[in-house]
PDB file of N, CA and C in Angstrom:
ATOM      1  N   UNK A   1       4.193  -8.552  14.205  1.00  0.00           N
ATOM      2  CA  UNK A   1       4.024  -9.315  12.982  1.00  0.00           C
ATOM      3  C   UNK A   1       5.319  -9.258  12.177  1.00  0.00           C
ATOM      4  N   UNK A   2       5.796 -10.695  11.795  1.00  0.00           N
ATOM      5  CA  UNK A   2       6.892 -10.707  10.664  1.00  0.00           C
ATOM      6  C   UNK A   2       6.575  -9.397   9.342  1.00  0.00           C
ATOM      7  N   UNK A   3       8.034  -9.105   9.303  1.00  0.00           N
ATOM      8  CA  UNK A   3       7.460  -7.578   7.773  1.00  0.00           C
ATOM      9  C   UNK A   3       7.013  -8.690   6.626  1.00  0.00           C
ATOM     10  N   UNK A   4       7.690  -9.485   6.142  1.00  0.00           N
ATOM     11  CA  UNK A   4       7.548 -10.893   5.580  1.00  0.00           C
ATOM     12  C   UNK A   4       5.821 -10.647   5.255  1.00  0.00           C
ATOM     13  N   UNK A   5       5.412 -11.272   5.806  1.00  0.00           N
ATOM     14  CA  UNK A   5       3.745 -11.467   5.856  1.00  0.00           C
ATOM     15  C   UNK A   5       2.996 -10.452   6.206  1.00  0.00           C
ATOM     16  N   UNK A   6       3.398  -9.386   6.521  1.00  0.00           N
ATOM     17  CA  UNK A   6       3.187  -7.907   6.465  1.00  0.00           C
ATOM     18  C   UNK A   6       2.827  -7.608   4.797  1.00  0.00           C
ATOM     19  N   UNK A   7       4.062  -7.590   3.992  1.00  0.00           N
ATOM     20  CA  UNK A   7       4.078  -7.207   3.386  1.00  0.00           C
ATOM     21  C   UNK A   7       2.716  -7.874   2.399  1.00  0.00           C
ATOM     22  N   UNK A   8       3.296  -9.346   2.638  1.00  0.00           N
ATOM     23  CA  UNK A   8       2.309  -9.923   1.379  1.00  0.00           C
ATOM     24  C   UNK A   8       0.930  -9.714   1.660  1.00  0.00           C
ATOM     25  N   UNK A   9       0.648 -10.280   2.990  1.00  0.00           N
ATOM     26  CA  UNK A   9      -0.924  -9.711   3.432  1.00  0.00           C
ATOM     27  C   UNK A   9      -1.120  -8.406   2.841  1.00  0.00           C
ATOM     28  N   UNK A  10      -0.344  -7.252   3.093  1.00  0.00           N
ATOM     29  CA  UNK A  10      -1.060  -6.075   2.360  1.00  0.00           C
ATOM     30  C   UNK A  10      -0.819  -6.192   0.829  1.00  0.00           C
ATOM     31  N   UNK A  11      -0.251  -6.608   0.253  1.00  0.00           N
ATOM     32  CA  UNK A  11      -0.278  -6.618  -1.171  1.00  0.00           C
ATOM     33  C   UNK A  11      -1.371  -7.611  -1.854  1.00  0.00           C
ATOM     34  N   UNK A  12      -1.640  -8.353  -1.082  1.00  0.00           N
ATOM     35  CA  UNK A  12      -2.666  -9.334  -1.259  1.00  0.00           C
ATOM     36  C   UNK A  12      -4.226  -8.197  -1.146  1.00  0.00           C
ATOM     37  N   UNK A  13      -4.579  -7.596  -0.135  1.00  0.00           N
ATOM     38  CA  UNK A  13      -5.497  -6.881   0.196  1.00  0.00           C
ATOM     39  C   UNK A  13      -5.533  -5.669  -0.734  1.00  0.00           C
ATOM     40  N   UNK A  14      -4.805  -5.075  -0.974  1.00  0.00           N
ATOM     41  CA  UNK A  14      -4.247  -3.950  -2.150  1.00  0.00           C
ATOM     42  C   UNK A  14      -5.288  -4.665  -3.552  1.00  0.00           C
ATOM     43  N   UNK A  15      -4.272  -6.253  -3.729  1.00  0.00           N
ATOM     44  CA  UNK A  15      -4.922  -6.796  -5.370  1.00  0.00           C
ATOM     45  C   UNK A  15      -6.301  -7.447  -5.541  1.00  0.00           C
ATOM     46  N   UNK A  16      -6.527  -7.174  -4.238  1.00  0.00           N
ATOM     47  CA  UNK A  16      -8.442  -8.241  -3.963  1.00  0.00           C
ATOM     48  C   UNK A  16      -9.075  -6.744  -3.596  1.00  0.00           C
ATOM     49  N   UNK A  17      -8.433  -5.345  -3.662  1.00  0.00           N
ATOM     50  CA  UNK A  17      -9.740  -3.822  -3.899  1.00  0.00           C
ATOM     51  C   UNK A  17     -10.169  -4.379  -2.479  1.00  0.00           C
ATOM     52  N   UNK A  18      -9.915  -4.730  -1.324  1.00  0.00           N
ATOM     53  CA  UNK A  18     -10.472  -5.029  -0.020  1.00  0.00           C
ATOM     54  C   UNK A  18     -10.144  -3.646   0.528  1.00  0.00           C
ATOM     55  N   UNK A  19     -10.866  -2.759   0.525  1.00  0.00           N
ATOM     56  CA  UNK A  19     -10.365  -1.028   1.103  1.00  0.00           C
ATOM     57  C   UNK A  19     -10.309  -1.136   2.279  1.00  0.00           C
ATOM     58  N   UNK A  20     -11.808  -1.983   3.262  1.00  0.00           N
ATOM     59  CA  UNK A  20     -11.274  -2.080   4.912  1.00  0.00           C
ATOM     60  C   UNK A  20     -10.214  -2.335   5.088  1.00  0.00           C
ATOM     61  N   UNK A  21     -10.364  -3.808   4.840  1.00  0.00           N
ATOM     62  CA  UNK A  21      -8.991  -4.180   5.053  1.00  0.00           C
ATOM     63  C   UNK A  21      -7.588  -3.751   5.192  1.00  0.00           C
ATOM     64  N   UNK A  22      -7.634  -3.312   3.756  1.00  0.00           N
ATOM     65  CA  UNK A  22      -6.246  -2.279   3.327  1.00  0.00           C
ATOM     66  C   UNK A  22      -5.957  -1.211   3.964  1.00  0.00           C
ATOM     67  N   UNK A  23      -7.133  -0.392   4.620  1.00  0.00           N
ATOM     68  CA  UNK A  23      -6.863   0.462   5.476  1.00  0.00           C
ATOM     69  C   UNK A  23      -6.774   0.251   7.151  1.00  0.00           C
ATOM     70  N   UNK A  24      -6.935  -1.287   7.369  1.00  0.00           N
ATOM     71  CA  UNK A  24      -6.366  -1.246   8.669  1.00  0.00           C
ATOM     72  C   UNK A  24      -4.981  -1.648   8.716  1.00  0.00           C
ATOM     73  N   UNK A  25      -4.349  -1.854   7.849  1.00  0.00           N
ATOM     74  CA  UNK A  25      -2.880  -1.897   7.518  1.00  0.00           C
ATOM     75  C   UNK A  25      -2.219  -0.226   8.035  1.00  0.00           C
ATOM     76  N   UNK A  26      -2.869   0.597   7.968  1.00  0.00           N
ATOM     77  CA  UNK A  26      -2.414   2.055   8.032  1.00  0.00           C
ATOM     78  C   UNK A  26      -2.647   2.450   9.530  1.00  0.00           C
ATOM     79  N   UNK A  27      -1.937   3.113  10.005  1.00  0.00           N
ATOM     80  CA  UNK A  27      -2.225   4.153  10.998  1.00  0.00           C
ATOM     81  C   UNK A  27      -3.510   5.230  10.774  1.00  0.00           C
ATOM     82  N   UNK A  28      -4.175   5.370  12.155  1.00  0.00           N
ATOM     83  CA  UNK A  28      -5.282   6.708  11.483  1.00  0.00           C
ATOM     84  C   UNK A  28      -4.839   7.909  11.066  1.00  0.00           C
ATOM     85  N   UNK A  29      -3.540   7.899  11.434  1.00  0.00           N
ATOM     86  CA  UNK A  29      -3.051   9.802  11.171  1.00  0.00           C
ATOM     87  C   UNK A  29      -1.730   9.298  10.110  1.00  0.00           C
ATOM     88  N   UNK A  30      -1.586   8.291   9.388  1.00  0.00           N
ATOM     89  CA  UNK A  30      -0.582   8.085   8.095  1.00  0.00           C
ATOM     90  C   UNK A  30      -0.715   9.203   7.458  1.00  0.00           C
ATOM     91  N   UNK A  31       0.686   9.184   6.611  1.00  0.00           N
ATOM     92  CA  UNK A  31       0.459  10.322   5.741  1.00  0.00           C
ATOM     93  C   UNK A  31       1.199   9.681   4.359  1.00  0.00           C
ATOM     94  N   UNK A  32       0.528   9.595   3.073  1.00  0.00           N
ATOM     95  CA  UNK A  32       1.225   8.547   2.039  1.00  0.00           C
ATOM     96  C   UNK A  32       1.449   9.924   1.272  1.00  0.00           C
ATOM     97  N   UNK A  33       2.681   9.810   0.763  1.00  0.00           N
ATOM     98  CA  UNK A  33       3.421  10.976   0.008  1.00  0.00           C
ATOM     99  C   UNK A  33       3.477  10.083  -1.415  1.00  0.00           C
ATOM    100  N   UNK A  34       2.854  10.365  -2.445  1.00  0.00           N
ATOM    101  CA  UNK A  34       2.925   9.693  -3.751  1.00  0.00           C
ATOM    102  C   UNK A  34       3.747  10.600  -4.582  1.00  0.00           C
ATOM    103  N   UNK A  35       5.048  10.813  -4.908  1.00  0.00           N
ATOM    104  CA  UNK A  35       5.308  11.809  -5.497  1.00  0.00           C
ATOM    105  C   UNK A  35       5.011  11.183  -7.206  1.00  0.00           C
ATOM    106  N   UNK A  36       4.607  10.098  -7.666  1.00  0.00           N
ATOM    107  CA  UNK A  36       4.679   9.836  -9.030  1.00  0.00           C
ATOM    108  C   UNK A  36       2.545  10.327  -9.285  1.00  0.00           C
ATOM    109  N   UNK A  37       1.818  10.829  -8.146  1.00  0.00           N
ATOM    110  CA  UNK A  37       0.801  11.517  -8.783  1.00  0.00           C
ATOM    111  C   UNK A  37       0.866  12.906  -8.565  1.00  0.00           C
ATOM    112  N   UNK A  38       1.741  13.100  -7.158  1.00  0.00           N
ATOM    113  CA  UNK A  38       2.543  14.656  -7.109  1.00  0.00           C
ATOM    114  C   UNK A  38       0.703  15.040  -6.029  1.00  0.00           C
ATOM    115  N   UNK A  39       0.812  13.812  -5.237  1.00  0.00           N
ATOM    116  CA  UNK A  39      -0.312  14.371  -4.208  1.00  0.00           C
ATOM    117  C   UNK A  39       0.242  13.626  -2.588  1.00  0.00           C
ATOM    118  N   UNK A  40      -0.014  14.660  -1.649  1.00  0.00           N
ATOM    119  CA  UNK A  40      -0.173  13.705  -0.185  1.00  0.00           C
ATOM    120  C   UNK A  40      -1.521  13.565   0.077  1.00  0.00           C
ATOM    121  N   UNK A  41      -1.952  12.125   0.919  1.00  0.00           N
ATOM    122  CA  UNK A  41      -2.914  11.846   1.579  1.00  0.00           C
ATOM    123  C   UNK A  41      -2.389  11.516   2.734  1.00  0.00           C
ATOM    124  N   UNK A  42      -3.771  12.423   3.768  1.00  0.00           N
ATOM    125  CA  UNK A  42      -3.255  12.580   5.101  1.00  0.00           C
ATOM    126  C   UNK A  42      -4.640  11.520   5.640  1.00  0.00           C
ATOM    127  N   UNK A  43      -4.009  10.853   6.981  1.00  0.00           N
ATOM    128  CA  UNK A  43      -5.135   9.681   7.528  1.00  0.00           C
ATOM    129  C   UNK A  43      -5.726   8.891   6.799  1.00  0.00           C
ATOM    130  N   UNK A  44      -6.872   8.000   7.245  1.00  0.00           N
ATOM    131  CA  UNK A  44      -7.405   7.030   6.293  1.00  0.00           C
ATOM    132  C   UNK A  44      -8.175   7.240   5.246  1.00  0.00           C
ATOM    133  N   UNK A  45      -9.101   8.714   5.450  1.00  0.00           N
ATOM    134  CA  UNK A  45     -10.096   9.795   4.684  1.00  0.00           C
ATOM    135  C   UNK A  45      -9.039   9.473   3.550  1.00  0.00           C
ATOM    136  N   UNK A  46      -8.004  10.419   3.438  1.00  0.00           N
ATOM    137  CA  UNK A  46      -7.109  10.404   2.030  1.00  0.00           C
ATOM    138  C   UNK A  46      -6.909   9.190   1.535  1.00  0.00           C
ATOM    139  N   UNK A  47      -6.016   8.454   2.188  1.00  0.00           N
ATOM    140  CA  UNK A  47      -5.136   7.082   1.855  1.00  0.00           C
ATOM    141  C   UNK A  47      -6.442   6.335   1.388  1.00  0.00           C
ATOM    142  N   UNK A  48      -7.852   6.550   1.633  1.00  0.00           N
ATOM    143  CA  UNK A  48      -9.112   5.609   0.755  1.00  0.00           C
ATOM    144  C   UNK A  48      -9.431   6.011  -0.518  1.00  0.00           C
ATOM    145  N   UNK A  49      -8.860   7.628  -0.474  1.00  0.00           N
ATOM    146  CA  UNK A  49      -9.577   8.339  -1.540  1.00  0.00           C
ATOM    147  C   UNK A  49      -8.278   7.965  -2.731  1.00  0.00           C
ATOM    148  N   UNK A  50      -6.679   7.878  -2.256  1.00  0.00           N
ATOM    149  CA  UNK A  50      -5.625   7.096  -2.962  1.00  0.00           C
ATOM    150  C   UNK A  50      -6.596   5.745  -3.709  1.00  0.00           C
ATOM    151  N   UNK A  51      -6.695   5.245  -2.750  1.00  0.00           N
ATOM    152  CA  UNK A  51      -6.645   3.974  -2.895  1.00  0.00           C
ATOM    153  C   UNK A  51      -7.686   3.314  -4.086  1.00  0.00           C
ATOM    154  N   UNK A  52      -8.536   4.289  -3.509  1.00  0.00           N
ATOM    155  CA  UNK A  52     -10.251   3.911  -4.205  1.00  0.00           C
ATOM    156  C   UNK A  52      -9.647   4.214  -5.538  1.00  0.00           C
ATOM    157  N   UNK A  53      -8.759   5.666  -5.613  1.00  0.00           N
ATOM    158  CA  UNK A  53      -8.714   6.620  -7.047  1.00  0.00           C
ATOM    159  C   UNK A  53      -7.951   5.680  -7.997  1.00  0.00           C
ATOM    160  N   UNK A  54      -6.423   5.120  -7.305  1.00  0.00           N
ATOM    161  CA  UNK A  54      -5.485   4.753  -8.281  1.00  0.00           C
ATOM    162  C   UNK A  54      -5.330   3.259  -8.401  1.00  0.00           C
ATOM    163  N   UNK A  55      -5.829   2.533  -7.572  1.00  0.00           N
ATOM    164  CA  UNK A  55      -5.593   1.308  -6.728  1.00  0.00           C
ATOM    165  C   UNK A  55      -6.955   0.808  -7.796  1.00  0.00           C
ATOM    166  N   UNK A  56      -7.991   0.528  -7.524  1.00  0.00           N
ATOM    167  CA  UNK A  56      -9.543   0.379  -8.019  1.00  0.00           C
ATOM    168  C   UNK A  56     -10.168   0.808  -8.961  1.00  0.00           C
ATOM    169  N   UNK A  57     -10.016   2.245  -9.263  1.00  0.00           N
ATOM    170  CA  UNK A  57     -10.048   3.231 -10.244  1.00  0.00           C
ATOM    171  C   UNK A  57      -9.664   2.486 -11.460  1.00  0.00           C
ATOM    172  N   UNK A  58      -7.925   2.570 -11.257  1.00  0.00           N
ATOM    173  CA  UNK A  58      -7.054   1.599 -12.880  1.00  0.00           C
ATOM    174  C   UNK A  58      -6.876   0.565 -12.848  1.00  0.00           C
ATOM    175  N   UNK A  59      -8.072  -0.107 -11.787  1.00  0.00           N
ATOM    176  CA  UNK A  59      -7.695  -2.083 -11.561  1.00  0.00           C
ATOM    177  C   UNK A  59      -6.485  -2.193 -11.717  1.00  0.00           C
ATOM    178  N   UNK A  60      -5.783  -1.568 -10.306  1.00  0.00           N
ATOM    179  CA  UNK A  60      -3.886  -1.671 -10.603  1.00  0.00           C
ATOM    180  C   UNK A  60      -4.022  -3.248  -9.313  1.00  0.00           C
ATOM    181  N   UNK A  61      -3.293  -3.858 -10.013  1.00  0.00           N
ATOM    182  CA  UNK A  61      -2.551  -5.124  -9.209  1.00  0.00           C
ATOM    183  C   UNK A  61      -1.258  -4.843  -8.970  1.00  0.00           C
ATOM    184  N   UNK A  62      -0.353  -5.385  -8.160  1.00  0.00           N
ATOM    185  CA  UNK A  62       0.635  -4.911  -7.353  1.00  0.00           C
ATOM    186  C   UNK A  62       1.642  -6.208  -7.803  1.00  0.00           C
ATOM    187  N   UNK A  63       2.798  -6.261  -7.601  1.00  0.00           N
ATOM    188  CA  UNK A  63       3.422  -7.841  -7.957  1.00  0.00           C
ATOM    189  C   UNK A  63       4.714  -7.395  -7.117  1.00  0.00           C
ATOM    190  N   UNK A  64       5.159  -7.998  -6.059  1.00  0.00           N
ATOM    191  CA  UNK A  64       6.129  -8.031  -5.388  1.00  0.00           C
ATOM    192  C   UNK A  64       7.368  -8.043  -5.929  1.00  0.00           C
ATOM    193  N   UNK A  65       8.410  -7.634  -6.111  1.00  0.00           N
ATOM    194  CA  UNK A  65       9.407  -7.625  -7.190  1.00  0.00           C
ATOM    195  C   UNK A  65      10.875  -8.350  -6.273  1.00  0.00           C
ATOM    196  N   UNK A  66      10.795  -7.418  -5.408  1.00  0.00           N
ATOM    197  CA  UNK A  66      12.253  -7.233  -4.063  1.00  0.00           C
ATOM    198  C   UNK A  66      11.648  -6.787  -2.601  1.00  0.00           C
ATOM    199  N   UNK A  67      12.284  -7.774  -1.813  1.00  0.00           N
ATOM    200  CA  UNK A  67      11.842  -7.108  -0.207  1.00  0.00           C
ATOM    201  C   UNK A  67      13.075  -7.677   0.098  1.00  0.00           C
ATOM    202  N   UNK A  68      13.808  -6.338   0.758  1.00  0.00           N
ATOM    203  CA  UNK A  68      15.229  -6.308   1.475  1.00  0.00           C
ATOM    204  C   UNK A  68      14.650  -5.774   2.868  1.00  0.00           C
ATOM    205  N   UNK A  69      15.003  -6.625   4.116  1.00  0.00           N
ATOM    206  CA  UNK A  69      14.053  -6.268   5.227  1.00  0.00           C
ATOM    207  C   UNK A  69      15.346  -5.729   5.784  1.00  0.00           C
ATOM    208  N   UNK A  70      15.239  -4.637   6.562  1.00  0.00           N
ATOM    209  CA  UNK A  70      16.772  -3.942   6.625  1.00  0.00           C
ATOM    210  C   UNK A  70      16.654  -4.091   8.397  1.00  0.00           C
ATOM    211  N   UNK A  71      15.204  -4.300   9.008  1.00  0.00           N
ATOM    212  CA  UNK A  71      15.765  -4.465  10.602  1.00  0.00           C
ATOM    213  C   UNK A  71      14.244  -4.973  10.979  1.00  0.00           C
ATOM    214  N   UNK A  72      13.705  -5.204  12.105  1.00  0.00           N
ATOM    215  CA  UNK A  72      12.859  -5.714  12.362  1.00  0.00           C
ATOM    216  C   UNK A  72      11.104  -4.682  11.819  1.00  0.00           C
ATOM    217  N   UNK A  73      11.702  -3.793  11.963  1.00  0.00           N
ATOM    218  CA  UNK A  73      10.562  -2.730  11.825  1.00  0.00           C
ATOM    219  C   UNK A  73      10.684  -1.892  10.484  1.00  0.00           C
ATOM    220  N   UNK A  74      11.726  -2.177   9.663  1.00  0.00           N
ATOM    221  CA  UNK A  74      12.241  -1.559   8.593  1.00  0.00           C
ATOM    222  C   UNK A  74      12.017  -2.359   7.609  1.00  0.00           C
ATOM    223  N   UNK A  75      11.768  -2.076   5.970  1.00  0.00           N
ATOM    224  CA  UNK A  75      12.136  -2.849   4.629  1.00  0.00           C
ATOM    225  C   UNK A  75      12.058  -1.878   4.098  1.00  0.00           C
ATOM    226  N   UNK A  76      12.878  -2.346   2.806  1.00  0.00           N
ATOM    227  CA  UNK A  76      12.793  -2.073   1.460  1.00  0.00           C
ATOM    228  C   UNK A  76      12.036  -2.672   0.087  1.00  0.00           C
ATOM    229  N   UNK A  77      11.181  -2.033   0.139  1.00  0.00           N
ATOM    230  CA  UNK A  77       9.989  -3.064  -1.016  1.00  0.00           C
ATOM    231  C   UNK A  77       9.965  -2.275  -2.552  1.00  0.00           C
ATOM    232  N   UNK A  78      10.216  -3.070  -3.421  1.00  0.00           N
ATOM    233  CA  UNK A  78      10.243  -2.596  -4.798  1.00  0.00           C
ATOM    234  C   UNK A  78       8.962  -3.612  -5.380  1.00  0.00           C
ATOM    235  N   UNK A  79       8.037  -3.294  -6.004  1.00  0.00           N
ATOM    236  CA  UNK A  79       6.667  -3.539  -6.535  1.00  0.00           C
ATOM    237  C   UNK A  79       6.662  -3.089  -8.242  1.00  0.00           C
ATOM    238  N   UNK A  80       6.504  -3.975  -8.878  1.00  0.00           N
ATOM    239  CA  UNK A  80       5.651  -3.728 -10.182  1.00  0.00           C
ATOM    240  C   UNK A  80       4.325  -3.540 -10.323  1.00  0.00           C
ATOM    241  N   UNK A  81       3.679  -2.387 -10.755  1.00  0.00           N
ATOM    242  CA  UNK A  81       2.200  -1.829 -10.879  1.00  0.00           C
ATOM    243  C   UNK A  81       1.602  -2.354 -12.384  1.00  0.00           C
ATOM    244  N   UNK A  82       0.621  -2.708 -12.501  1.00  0.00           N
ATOM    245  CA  UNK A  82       0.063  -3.341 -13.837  1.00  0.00           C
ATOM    246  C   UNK A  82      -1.714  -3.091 -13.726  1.00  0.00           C
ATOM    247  N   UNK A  83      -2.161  -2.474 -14.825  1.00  0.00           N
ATOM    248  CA  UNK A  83      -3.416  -2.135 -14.349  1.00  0.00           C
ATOM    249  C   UNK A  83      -4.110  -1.022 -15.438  1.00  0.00           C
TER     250      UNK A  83
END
């Protein structure tokens, strides 16, 4: 899959609270390092309990800001949080 439509598909799924969804974007054994709540979530168990907590929780919407795609399997994504 293009990162392109990668990206937006998951940011799209992120701002529509779609948790399946959003979590088949992830690997089962991901590990999301949030250092701005100063927690890791390990696999999808965590990354739902993220998601549900900060994502759904503070009706945060996501807004694409910058995507610098640095190689086929690589980007750089900068996001504004509002919520």
């Amino acid at each position: 899959m293009e990162i392109k439509s990668f990206i937006q598909d998951w940011l799209a799924l992120a701002n529509a609270y779609d948790t399946k969804n959003y979590l088949e974007k992830w690997h089962e054994k991901a590990v999301l390092d949030d250092t701005s709540v100063g927690h890791i979530f390990k696999g999808h168990s965590g990354i739902k309990k993220y998601f549900e907590s900060y994502f759904i929780g503070y009706k945060t919407q996501t807004r694409l800001v910058n995507l610098d795609i640095i190689s086929e399997n690589e980007a750089h994504v900068e996001v504004e949080f509002s919520g």
